[in-house]
Protein backbone atom coordinates (compact mmCIF):
# COMPACT_ATOMS: atom_id res chain seq x y z
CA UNK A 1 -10.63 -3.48 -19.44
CA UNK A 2 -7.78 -5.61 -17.59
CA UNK A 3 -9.00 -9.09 -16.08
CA UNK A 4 -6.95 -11.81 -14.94
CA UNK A 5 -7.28 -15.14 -13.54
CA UNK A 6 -6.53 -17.32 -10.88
CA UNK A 7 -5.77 -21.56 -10.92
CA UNK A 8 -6.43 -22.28 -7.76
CA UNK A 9 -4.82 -24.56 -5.35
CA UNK A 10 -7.59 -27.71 -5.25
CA UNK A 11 -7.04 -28.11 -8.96
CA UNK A 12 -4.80 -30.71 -10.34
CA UNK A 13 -1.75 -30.43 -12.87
CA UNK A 14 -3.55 -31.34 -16.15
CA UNK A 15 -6.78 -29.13 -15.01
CA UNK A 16 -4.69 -26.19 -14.56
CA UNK A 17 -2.80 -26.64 -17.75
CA UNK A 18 -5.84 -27.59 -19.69
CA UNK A 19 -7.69 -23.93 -18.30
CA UNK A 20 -4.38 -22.42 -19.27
CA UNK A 21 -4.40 -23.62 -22.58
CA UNK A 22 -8.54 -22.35 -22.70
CA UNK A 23 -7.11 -18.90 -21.51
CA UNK A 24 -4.92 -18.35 -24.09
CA UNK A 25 -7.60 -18.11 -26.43
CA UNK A 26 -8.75 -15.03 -25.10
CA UNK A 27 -7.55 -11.57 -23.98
CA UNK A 28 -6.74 -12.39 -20.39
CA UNK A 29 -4.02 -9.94 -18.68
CA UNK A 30 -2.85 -12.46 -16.69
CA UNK A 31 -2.69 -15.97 -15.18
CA UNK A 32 -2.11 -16.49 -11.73
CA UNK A 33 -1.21 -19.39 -9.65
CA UNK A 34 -1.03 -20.44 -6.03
CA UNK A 35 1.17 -22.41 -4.01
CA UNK A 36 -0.23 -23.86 -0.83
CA UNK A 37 0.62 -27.40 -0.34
CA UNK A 38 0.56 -28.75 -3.37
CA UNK A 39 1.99 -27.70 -6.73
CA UNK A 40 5.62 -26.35 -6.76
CA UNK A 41 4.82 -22.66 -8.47
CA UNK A 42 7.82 -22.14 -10.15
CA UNK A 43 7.47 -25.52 -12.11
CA UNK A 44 3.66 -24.75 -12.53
CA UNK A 45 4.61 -21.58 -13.90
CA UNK A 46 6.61 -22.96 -16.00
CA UNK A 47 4.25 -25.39 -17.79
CA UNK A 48 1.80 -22.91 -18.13
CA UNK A 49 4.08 -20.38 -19.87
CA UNK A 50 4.21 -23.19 -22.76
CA UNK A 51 0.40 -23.21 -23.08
CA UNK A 52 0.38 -19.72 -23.53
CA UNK A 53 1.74 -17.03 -25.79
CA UNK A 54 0.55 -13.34 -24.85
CA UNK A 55 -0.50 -13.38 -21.01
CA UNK A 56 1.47 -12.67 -18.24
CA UNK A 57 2.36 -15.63 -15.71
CA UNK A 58 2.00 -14.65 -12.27
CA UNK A 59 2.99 -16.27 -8.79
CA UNK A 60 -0.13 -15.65 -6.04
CA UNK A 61 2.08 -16.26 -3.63
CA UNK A 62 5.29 -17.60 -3.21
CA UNK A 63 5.95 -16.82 0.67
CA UNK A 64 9.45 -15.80 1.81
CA UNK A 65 9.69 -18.09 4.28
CA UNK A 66 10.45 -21.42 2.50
CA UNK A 67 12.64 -19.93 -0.06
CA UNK A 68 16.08 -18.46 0.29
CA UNK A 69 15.86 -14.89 -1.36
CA UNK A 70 18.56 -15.84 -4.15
CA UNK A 71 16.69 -19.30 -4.65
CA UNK A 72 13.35 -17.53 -5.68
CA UNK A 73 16.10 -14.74 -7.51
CA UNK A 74 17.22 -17.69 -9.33
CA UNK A 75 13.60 -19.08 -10.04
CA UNK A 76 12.18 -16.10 -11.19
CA UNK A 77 14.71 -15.31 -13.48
CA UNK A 78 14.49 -18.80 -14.98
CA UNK A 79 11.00 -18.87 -15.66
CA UNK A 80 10.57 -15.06 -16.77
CA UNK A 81 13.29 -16.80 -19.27
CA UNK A 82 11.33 -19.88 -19.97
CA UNK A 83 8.39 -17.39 -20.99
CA UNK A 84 10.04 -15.34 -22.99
CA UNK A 85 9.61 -11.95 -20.26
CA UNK A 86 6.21 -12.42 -18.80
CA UNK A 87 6.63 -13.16 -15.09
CA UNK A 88 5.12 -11.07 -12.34
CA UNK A 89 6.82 -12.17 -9.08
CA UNK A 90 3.61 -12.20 -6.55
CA UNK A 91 5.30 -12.69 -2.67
CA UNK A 92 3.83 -12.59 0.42
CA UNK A 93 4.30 -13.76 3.62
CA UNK A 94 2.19 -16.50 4.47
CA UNK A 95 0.74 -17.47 7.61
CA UNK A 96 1.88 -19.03 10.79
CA UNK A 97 0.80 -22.58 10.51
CA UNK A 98 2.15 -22.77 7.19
CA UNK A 99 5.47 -20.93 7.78
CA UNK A 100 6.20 -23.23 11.32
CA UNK A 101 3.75 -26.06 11.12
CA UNK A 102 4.19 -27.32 6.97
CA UNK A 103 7.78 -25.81 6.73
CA UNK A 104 8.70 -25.59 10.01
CA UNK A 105 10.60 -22.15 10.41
CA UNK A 106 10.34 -18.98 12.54
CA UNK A 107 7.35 -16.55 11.75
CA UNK A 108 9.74 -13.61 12.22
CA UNK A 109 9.60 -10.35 11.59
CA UNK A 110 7.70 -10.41 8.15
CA UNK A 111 8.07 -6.41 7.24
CA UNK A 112 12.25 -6.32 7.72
CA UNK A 113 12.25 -9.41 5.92
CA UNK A 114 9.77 -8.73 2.90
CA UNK A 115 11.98 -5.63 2.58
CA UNK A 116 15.31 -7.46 2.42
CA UNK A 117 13.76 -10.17 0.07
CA UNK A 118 12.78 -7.22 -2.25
CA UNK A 119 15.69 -5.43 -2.60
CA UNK A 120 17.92 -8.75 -3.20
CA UNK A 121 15.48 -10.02 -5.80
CA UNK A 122 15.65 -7.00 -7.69
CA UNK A 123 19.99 -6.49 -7.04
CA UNK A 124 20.06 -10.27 -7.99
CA UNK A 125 17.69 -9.63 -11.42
CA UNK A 126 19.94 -7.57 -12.81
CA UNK A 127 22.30 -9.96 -13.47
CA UNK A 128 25.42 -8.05 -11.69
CA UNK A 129 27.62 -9.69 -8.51
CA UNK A 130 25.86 -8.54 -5.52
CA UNK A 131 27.41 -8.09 -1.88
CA UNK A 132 24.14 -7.53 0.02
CA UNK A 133 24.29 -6.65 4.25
CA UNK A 134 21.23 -6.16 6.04
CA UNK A 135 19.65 -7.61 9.41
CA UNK A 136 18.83 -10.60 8.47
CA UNK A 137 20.37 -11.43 5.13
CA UNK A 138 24.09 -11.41 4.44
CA UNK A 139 25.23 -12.02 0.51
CA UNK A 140 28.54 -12.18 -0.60
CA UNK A 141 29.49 -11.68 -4.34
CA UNK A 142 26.50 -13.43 -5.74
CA UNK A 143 26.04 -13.74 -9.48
CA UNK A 144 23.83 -15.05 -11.77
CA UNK A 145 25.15 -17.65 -14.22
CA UNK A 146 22.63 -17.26 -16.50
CA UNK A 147 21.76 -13.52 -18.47
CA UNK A 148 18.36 -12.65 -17.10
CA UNK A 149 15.94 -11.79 -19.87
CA UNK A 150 14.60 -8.90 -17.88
CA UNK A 151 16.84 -6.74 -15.87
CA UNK A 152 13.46 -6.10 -13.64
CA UNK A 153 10.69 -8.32 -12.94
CA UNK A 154 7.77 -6.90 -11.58
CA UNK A 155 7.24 -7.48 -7.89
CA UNK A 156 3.54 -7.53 -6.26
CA UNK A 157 3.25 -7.94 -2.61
CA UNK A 158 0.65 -9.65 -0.68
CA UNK A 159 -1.08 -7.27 1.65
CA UNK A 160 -3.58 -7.12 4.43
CA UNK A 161 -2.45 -4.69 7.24
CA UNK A 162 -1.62 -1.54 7.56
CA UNK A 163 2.09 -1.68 7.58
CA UNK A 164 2.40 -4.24 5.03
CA UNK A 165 0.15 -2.23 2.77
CA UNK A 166 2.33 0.96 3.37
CA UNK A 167 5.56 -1.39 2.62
CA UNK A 168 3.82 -2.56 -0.50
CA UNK A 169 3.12 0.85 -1.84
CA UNK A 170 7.32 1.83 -0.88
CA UNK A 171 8.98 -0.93 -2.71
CA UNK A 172 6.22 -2.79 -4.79
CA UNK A 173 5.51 -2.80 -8.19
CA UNK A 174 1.84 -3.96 -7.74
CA UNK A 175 0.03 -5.43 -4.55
CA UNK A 176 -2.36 -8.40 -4.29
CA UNK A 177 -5.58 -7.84 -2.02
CA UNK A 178 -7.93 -10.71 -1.02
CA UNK A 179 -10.76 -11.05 1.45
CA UNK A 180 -11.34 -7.30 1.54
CA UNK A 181 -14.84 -5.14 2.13
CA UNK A 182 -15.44 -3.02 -0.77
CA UNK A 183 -15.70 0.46 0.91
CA UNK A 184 -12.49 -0.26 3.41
CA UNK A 185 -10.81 -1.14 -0.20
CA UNK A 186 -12.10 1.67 -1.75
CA UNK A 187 -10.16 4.12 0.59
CA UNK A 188 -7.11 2.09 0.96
CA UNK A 189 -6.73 2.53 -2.88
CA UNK A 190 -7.78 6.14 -2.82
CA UNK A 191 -5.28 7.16 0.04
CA UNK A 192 -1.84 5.52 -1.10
CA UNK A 193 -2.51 5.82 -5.34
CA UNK A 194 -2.15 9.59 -3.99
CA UNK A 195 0.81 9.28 -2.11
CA UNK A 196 2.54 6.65 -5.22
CA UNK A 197 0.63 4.55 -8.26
CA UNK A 198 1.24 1.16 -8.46
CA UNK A 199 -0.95 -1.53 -10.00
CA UNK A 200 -3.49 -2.60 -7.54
CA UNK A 201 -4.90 -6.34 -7.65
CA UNK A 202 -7.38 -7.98 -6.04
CA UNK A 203 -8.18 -11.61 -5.95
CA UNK A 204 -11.86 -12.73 -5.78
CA UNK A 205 -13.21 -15.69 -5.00
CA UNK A 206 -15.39 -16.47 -8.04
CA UNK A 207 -17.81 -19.11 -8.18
CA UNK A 208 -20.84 -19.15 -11.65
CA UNK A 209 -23.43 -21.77 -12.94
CA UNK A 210 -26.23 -21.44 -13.94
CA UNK A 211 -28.09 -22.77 -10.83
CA UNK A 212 -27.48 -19.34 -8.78
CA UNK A 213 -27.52 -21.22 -5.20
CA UNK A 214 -24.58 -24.06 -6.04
CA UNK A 215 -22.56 -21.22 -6.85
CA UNK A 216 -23.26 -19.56 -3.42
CA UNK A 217 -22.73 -22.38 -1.58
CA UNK A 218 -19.75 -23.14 -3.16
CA UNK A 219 -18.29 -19.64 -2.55
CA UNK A 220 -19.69 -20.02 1.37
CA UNK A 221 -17.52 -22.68 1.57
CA UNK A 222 -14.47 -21.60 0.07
CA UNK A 223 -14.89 -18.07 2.51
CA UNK A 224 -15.13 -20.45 5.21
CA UNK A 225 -12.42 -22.44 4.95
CA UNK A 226 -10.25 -19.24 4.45
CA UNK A 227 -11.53 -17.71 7.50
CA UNK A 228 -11.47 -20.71 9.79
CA UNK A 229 -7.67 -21.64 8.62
CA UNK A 230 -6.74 -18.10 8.87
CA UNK A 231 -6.11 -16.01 11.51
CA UNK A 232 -5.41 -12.85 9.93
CA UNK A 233 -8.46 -13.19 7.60
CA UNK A 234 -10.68 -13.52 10.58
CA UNK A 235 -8.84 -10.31 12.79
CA UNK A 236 -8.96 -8.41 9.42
CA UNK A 237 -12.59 -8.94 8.87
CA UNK A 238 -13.46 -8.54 12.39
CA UNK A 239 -12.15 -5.33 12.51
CA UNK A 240 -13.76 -4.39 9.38
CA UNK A 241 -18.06 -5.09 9.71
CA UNK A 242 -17.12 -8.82 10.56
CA UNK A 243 -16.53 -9.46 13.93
CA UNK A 244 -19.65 -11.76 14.53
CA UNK A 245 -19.90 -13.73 11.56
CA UNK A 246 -15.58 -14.19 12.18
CA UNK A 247 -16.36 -15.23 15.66
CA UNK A 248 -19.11 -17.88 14.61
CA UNK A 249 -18.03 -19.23 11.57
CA UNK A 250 -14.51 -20.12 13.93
CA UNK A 251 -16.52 -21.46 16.86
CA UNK A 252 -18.41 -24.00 14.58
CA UNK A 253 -14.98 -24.88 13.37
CA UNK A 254 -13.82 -25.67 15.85
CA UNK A 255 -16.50 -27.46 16.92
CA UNK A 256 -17.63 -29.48 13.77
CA UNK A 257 -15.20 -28.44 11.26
CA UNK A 258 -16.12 -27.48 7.70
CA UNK A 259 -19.35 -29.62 7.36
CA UNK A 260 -22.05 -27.03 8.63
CA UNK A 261 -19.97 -23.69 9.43
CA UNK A 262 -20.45 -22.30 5.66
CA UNK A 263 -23.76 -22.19 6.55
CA UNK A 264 -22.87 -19.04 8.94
CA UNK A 265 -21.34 -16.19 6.01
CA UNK A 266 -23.91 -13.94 6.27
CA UNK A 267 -25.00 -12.41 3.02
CA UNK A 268 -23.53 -8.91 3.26
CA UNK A 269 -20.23 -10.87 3.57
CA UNK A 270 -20.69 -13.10 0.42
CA UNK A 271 -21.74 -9.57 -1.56
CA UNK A 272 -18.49 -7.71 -0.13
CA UNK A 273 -15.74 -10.26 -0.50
CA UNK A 274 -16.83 -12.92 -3.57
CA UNK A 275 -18.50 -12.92 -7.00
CA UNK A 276 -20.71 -15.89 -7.00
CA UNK A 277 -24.29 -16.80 -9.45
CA UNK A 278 -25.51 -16.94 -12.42
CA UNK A 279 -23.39 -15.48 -15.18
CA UNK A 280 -25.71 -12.44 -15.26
CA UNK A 281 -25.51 -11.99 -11.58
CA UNK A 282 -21.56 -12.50 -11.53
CA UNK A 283 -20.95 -9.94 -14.14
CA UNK A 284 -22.65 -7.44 -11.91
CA UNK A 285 -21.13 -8.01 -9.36
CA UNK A 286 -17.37 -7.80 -10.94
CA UNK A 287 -18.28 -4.43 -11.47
CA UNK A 288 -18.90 -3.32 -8.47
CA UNK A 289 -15.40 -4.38 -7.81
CA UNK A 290 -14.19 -2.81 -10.36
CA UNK A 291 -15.64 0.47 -9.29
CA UNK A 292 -13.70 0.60 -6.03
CA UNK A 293 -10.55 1.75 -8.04
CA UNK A 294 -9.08 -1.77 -8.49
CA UNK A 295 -6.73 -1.81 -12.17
CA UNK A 296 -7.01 -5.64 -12.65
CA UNK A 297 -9.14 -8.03 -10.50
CA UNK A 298 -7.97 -11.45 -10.31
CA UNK A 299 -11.10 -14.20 -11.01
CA UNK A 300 -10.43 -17.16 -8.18
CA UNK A 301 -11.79 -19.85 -10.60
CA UNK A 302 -13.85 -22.48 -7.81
CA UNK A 303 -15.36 -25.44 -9.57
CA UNK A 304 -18.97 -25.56 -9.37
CA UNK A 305 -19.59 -29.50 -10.54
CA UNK A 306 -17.39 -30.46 -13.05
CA UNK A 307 -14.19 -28.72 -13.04
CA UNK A 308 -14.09 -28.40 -17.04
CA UNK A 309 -17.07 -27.20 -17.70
CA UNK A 310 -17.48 -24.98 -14.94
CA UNK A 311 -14.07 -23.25 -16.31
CA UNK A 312 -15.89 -23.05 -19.85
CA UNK A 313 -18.85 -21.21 -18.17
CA UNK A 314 -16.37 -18.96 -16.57
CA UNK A 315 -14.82 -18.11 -19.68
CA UNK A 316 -17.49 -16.93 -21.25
CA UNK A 317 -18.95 -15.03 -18.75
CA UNK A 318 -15.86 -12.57 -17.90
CA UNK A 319 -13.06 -13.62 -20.57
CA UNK A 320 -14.97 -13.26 -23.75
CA UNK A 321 -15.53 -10.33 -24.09
């Protein structure tokens, strides 16, 4: 069965190349990584393509706010190039305080532009001139200097509401889900694989040692932070069995920030959105994942202790096998 996994953001250059490197030893569909604040992705990508030799290289996400379209056009095709075809182009939209506070654009209209962004990734891929008009991208006999090694690159879009779920499923080649109850999943996936299949993804926070409580802190904390910083999380959650343990876990916040308000994700949220315990424990719980129609969940690696070993440990838990 498919499993891939996830470098996260709080790791540094050489840890993520060194768990790359560990990763390639396995069967692993896929390696993602993020860009917050920190690492430039397609650069990251990049190095980690040369540690590996059969797993796909995936961006979890590059937001279409700080990038022209043609730039990330350009920087997909380079790496997917670099890697010899094995790029999955992960987008997504972002969130306000990143998008106007760290980059400082306009959070506007994220559906008409994830669909423009889409369609001139794809026109730009194929390595033709491109004269592109829509409402808020104009492109005027565009061309690729170099021969793209793919003329398509698989696109996954980051999804949490409705209409960006529904856009996902129209023009995507896969979608990304994080920070999502299991049964609300489970009928997402069942309702749009019948209207179109795609590949669905979802990325889970994943936290194992072998002392079952360090792990569960560690995942409270990394839920918390998540729901504190954003806003969508929280509305999401709170409109899906979450709405008081949202409204707390904000409040102490913003009261004390993230020293005490882990303390408030209530158990039936840890079981729903993370995988987090003892190896046994963990590999339980990635099933019950799996069993809400998901084709390839996405391990979050979170360092429990010592970043190294606690990698090891997840490796031979889930990639083993």
């Amino acid at each position: 069965m498919r499993i891939a996994c996830s470098l996260g953001s709080m790791l540094s250059v050489n840890e993520v190349l060194n768990c790359a490197e560990i990763i390639s030893k396995t069967k692993t569909d896929t390696i993602w990584v993020p860009e917050t604040w920190g690492v430039e992705n397609f650069s990251m990508l990049s190095a980690v393509s040369g540690k590996t030799s059969d797993q796909k290289i995936g961006s979890s996400i590059i937001n279409i706010y700080s990038r022209s379209p043609a730039v990330i056009a350009m920087g997909a095709a380079t790496v997917d190039t670099i890697s010899n075809g094995r790029l999955v182009l992960g987008l997504g939209t972002s969130s306000v305080p990143i998008v106007e506070t760290l980059h400082g654009y306009k959070f506007e209209k994220p559906l008409e532009r994830m669909k423009e962004y889409v369609e001139i990734i794809k026109l730009v891929s194929t390595g033709k001139t491109i004269n592109y008009s829509g409402n808020i991208f104009n492109l005027k006999n565009f061309t690729l200097l170099i021969k793209p090694q793919r003329e398509t690159i698989p696109i996954y879009i980051a999804a949490i509401n409705e209409k960006m779920v529904n856009l996902t499923w129209e023009i995507g080649d896969g979608v990304i889900f994080y920070l999502r109850p299991k049964n609300e999943m489970k009928e997402t996936i069942a309702k749009m694989q019948s209207k179109r299949k795609i590949d669905v993804t979802c990325q889970i926070i994943t936290c194992v040692s072998k002392n079952s409580q360090e792990a569960i802190k560690r995942a409270k904390k990394t839920l918390a932070f998540y729901i504190s910083v954003g806003k969508i999380y929280r509305e999401f959650l709170a409109k899906n069995g979450f709405e008081k343990e949202t409204i707390d876990i904000f409040d102490e916040f913003k009261k004390s920030g993230f020293s005490s308000n882990h303390e408030l994700v209530s158990d039936s949220m840890l079981t729903e959105l993370t995988i987090s315990g003892t190896p046994e424990e963990c590999k339980k719980q990635l099933e019950t994942f799996r069993e809400t129609g998901i084709d390839l969940p996405i391990l979050q690696f979170n360092p429990v202790g010592d970043t190294m070993e606690s990698f090891r440990l997840l490796k031979e838990t889930f990639l083993d096998g």
